[in-house]
N, C-alpha and C. Protein backbone atom coordinates (compact mmCIF):
# COMPACT_ATOMS: atom_id res chain seq x y z
N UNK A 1 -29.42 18.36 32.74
CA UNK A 1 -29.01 17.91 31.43
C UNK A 1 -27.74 18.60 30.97
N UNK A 2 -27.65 20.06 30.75
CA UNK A 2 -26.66 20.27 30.63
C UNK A 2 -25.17 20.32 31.17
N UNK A 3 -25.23 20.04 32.99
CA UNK A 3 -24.38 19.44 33.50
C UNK A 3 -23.68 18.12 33.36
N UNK A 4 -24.28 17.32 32.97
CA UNK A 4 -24.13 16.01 32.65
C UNK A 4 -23.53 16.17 31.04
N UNK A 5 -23.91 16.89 29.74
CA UNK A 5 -23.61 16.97 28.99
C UNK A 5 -21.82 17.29 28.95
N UNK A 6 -21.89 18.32 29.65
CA UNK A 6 -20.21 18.97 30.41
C UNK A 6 -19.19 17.91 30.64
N UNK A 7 -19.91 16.90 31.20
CA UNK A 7 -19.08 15.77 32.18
C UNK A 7 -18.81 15.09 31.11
N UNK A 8 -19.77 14.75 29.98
CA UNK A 8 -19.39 13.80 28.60
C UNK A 8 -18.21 14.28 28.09
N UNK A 9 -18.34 15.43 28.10
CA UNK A 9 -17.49 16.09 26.64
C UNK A 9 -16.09 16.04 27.66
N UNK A 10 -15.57 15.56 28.54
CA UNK A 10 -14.17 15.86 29.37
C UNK A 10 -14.25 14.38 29.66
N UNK A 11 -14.71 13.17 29.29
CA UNK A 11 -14.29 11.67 29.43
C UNK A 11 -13.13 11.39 28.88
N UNK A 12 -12.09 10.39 29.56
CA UNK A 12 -11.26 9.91 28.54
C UNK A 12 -11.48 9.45 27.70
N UNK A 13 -12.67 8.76 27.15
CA UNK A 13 -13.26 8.02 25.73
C UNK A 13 -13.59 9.08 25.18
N UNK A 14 -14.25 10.43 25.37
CA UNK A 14 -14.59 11.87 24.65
C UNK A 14 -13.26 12.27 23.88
N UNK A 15 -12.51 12.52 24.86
CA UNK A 15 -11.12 13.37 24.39
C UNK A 15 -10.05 11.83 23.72
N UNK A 16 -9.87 10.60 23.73
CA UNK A 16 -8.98 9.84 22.81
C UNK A 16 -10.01 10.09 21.37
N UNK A 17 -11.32 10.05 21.02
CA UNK A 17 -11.90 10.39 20.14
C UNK A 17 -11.55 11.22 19.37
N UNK A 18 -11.73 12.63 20.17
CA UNK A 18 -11.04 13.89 19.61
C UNK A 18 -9.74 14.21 19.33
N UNK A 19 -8.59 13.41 19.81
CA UNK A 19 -7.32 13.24 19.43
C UNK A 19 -7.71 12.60 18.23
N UNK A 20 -8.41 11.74 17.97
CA UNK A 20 -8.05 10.82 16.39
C UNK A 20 -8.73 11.14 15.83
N UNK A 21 -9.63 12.33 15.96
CA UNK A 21 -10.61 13.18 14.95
C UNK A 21 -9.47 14.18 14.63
N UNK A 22 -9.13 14.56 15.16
CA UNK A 22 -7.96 15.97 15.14
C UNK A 22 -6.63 15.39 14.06
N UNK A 23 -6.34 14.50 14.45
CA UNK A 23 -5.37 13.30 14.01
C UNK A 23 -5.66 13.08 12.49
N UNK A 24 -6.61 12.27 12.03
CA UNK A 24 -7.22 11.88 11.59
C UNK A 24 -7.40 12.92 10.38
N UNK A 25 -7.65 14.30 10.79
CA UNK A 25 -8.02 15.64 9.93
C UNK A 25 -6.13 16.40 9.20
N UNK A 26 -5.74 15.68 9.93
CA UNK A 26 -4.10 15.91 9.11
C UNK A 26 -4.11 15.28 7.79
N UNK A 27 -4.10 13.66 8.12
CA UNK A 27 -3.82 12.98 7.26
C UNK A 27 -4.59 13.14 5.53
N UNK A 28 -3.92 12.55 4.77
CA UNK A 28 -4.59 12.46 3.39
C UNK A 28 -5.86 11.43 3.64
N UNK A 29 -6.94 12.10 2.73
CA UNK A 29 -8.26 11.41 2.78
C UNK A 29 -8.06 10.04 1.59
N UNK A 30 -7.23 10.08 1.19
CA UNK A 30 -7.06 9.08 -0.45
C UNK A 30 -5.72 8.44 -0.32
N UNK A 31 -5.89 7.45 0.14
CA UNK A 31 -4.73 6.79 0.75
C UNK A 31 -4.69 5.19 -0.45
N UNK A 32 -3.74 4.21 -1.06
CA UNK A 32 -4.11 3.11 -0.98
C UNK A 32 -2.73 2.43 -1.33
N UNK A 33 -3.19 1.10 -1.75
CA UNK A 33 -1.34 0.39 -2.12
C UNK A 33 -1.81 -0.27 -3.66
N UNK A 34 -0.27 0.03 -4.09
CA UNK A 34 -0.50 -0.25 -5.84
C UNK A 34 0.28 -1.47 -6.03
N UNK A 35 0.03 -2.39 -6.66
CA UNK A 35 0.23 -3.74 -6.31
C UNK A 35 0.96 -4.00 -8.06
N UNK A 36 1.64 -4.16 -8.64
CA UNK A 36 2.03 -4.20 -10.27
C UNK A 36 2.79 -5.09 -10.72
N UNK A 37 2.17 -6.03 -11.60
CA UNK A 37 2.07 -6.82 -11.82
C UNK A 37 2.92 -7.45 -13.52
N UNK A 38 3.49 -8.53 -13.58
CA UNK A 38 4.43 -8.34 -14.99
C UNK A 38 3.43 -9.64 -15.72
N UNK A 39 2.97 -9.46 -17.08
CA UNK A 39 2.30 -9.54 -17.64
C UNK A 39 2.99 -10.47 -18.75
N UNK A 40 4.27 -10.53 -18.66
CA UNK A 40 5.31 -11.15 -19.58
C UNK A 40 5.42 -12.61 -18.83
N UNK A 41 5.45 -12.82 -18.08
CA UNK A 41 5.21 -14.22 -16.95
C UNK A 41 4.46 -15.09 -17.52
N UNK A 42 3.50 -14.91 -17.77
CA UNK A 42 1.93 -15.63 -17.94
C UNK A 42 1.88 -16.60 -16.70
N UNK A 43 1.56 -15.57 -15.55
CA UNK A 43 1.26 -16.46 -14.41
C UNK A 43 0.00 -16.94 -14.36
N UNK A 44 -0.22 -18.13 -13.90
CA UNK A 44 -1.54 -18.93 -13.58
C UNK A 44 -2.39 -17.65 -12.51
N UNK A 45 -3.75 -17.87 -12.54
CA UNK A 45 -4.48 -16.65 -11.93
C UNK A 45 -3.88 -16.90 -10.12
N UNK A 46 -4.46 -18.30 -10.03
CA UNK A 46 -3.19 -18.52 -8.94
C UNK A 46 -1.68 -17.96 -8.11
N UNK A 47 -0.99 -18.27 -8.86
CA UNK A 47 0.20 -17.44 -8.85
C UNK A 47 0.42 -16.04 -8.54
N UNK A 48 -0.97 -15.95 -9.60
CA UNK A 48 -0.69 -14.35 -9.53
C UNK A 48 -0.99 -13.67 -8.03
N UNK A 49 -1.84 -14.37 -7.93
CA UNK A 49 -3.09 -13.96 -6.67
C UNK A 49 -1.90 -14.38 -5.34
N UNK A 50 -1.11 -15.24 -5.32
CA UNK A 50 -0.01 -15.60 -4.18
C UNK A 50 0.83 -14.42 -4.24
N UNK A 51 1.79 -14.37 -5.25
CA UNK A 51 2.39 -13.07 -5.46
C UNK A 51 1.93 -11.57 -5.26
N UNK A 52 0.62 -11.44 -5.17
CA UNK A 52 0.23 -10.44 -5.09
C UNK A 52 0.07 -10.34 -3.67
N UNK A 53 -0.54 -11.19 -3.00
CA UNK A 53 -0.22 -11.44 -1.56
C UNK A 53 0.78 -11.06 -0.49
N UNK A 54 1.84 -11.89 -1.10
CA UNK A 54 3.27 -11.57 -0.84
C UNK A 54 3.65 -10.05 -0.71
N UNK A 55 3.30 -9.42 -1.73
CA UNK A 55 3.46 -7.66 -2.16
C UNK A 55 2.79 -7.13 -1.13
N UNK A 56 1.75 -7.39 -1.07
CA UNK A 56 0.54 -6.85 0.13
C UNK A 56 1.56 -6.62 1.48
N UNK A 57 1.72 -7.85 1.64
CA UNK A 57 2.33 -8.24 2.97
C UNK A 57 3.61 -7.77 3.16
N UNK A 58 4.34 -7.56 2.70
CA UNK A 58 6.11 -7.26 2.19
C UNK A 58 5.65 -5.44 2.19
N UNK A 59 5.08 -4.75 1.69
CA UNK A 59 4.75 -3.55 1.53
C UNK A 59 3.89 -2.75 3.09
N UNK A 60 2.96 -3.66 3.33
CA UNK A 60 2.80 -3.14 5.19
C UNK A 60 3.89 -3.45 5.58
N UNK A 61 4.12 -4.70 5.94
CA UNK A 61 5.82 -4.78 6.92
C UNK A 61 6.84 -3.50 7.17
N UNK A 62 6.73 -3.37 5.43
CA UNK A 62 8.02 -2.35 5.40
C UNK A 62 7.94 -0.82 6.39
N UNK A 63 6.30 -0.63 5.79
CA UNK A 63 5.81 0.54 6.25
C UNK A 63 5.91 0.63 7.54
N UNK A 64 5.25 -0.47 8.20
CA UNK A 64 5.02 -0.39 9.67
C UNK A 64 6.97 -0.01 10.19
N UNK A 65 7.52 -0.82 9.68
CA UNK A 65 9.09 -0.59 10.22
C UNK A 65 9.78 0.38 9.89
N UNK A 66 9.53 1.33 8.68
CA UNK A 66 10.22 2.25 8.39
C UNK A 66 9.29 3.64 8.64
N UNK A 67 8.49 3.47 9.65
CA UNK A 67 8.12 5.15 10.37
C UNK A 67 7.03 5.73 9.94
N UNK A 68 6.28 5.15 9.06
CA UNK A 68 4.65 5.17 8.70
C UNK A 68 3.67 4.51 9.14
N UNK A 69 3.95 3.78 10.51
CA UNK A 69 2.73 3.59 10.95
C UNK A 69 1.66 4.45 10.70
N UNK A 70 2.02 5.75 11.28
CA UNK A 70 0.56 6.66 11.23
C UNK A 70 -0.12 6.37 9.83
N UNK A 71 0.22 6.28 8.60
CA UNK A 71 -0.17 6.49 7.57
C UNK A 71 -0.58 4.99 7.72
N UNK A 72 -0.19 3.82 7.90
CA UNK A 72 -0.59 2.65 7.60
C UNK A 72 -2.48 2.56 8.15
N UNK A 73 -2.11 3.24 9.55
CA UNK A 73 -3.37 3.29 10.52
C UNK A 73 -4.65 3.68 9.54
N UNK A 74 -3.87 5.23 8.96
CA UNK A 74 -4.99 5.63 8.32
C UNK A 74 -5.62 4.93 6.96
N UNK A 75 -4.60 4.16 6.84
CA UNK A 75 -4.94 3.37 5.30
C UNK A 75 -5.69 2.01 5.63
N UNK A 76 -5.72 1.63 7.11
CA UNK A 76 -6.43 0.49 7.54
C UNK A 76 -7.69 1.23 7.85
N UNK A 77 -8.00 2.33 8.14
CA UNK A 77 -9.79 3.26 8.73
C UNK A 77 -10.46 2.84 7.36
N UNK A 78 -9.60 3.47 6.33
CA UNK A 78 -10.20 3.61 4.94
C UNK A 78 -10.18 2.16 4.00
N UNK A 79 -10.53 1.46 4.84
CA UNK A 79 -10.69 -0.40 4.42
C UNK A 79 -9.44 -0.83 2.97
N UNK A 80 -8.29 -0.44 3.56
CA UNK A 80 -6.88 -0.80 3.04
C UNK A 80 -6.91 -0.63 1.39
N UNK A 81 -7.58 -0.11 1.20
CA UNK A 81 -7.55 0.25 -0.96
C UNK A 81 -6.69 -0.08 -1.36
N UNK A 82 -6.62 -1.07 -2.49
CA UNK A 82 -5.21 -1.49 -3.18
C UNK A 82 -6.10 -1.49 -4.62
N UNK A 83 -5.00 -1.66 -5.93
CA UNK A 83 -5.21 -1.52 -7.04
C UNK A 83 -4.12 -2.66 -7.43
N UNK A 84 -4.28 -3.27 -8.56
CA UNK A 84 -3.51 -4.19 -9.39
C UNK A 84 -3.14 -3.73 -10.55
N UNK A 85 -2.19 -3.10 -10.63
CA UNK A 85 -1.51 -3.00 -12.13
C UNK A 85 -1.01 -4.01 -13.33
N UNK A 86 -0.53 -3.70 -14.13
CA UNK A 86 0.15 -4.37 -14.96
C UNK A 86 1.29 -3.74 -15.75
N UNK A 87 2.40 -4.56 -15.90
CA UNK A 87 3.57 -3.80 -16.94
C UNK A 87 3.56 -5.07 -17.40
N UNK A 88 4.54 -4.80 -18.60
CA UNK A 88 5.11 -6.07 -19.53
C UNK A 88 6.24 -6.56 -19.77
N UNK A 89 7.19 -6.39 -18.83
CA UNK A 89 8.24 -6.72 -18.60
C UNK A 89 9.35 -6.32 -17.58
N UNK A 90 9.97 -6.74 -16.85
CA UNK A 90 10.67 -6.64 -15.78
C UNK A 90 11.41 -5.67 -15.60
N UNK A 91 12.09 -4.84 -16.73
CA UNK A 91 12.66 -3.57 -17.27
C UNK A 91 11.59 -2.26 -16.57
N UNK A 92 10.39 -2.48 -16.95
CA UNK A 92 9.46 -1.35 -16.53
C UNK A 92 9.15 -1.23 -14.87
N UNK A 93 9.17 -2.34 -14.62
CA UNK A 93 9.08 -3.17 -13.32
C UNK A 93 10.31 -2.37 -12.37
N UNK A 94 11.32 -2.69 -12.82
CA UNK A 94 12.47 -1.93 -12.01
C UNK A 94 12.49 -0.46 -12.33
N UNK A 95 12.11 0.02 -13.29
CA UNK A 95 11.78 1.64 -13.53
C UNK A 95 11.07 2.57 -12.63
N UNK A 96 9.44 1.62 -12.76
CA UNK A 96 9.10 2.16 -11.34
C UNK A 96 9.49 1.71 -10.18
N UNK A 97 9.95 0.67 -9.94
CA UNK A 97 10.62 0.52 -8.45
C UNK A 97 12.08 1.93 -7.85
N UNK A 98 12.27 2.42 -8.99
CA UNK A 98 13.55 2.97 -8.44
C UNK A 98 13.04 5.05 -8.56
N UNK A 99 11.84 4.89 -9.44
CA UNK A 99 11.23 6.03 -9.59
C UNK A 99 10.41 6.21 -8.30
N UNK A 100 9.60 5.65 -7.96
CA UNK A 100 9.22 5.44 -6.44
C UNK A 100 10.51 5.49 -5.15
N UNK A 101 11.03 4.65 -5.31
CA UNK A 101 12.64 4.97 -4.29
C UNK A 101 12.97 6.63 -4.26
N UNK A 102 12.94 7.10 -5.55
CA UNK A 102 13.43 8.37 -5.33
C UNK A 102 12.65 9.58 -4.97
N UNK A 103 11.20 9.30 -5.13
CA UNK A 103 10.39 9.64 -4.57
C UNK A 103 9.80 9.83 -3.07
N UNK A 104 10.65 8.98 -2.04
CA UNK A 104 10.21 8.51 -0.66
C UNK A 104 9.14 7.73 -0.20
N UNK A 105 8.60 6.80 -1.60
CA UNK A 105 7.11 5.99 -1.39
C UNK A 105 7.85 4.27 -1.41
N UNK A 106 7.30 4.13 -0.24
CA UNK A 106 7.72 2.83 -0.07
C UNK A 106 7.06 1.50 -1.13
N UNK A 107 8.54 1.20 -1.58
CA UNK A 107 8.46 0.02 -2.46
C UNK A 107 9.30 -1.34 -2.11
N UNK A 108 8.22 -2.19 -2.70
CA UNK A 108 8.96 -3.69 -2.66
C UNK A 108 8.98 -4.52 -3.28
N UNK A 109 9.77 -5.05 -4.00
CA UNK A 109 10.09 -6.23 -5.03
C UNK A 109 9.81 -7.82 -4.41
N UNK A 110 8.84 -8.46 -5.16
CA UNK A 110 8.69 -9.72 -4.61
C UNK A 110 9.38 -10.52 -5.97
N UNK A 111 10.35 -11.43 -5.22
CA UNK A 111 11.52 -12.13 -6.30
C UNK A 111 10.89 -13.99 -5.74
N UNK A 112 10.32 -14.78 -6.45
CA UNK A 112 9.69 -16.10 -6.41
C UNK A 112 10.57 -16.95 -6.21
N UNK A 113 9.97 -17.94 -5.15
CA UNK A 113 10.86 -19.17 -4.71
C UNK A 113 11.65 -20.34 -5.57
N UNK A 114 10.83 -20.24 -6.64
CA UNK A 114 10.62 -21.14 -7.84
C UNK A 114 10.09 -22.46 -7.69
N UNK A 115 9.35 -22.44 -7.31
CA UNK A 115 9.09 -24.18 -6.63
C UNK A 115 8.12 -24.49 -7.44
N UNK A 116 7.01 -23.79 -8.37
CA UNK A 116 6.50 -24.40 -9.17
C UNK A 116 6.09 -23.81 -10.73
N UNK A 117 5.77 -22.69 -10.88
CA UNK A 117 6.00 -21.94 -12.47
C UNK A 117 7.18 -21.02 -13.09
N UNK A 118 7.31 -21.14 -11.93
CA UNK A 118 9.20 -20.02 -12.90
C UNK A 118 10.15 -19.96 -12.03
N UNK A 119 11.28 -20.20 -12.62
CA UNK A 119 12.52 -19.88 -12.37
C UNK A 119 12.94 -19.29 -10.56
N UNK A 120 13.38 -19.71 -9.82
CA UNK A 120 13.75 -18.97 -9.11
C UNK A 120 14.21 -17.84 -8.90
N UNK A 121 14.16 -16.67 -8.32
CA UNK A 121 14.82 -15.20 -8.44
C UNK A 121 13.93 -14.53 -9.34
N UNK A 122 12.83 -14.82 -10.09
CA UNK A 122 12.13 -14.31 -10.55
C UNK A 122 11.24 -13.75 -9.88
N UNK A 123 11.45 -11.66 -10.61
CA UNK A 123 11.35 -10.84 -10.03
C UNK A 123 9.48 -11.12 -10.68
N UNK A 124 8.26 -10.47 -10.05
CA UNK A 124 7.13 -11.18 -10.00
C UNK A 124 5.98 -9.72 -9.77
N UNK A 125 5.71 -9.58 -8.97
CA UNK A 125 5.19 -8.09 -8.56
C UNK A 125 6.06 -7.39 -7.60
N UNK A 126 5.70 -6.06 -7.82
CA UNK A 126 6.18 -4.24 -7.15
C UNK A 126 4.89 -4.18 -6.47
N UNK A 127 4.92 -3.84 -5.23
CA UNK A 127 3.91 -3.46 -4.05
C UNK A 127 4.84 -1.77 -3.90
N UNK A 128 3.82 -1.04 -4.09
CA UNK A 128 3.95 0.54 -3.78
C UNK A 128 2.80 0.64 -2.52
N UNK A 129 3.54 1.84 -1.63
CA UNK A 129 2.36 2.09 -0.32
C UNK A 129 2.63 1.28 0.55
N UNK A 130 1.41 1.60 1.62
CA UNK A 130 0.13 2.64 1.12
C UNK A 130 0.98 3.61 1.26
N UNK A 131 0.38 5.17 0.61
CA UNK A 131 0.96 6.13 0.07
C UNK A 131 -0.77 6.82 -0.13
N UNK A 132 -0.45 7.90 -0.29
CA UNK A 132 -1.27 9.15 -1.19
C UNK A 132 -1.57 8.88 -2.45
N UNK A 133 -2.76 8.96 -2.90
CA UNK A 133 -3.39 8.24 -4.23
C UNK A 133 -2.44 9.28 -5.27
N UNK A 134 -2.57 10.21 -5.10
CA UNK A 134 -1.67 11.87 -5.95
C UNK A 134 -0.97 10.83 -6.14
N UNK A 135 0.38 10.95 -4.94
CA UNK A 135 0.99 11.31 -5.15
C UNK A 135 1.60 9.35 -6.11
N UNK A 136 1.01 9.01 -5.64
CA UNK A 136 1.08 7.22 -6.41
C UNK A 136 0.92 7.39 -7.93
N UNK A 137 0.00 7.92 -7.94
CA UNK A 137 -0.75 8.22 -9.41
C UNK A 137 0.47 8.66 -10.27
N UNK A 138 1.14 9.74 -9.84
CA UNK A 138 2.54 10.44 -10.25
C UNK A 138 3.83 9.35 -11.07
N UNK A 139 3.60 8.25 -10.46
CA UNK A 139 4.37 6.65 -10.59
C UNK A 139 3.56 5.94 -11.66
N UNK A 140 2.35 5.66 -11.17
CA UNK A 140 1.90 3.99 -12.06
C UNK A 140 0.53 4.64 -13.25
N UNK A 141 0.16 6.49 -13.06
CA UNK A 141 -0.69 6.67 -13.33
C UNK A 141 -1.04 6.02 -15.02
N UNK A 142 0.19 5.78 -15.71
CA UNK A 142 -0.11 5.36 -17.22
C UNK A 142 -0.62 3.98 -17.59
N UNK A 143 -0.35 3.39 -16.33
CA UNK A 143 -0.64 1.52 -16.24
C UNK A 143 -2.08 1.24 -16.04
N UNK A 144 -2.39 0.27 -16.88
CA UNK A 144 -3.62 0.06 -17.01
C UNK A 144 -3.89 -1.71 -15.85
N UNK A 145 -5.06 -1.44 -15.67
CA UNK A 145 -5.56 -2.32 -14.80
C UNK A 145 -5.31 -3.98 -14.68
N UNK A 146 -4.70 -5.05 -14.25
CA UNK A 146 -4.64 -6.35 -14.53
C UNK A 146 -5.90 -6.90 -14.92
């Protein structure tokens, strides 16, 4: 028994485990993406829910391409946590977009096609992350929930 036990613990499936346990023990435990939303629109729940989409998607992309995979990985273990904000106008909207920029937390502006409730170029939701809940909190912590 205990020979055999020996032989487990030195498998390549034993030790890639223990790399991403080891791995894994770096990273932040509170990971998610902040999704924020303009409230001045009066988007259909619809809309909103497309746009918010868009953010989702536009905000991994970025990540994966700009050198956070690792962090994305870990934000996919921890079943991808996102939050929906709200601001009230496009002014606040670009505030935190550029307060985040200066921060090093990846942000992205989703600007609408216009094809059926507003205007084209209309700026719509800010996708923050994924990122560190802290250090997110630091950004959107005053915004209350959509």
């Amino acid at each position: 028994p205990s020979t055999q036990s020996s032989r487990e613990e030195n498998t390549p499936v034993t030790e890639m485990f223990r790399r991403i346990f080891n791995f894994n023990k770096s990273l932040p435990k509170a990971l998610k993406m902040v999704l924020v939303v303009r409230t001045d629109l009066c988007l259909s729940k619809g809309k909103t829910a497309s746009q918010c989409a868009h953010a989702a998607v536009m905000s991994y992309e970025k990540s994966l391409t700009s050198g956070r995979a690792n962090l994305v990985d870990a934000w996919k273990t921890l079943g991808q946590p996102k939050v929906v904000l709200r601001v009230e106008n496009a002014q606040q909207m670009e505030k935190l977009y550029s307060e985040a920029k200066s921060q090093g937390i990846n942000a992205v502006l989703v600007h609408d096609a216009g094809r059926t409730e507003i205007p084209s170029g209309t700026m719509t939701v800010l996708g923050l992350g994924p990122d560190c809940s802290e250090k997110l909190k630091g950004i959107v912590g005053e915004l209350k929930v959509l």
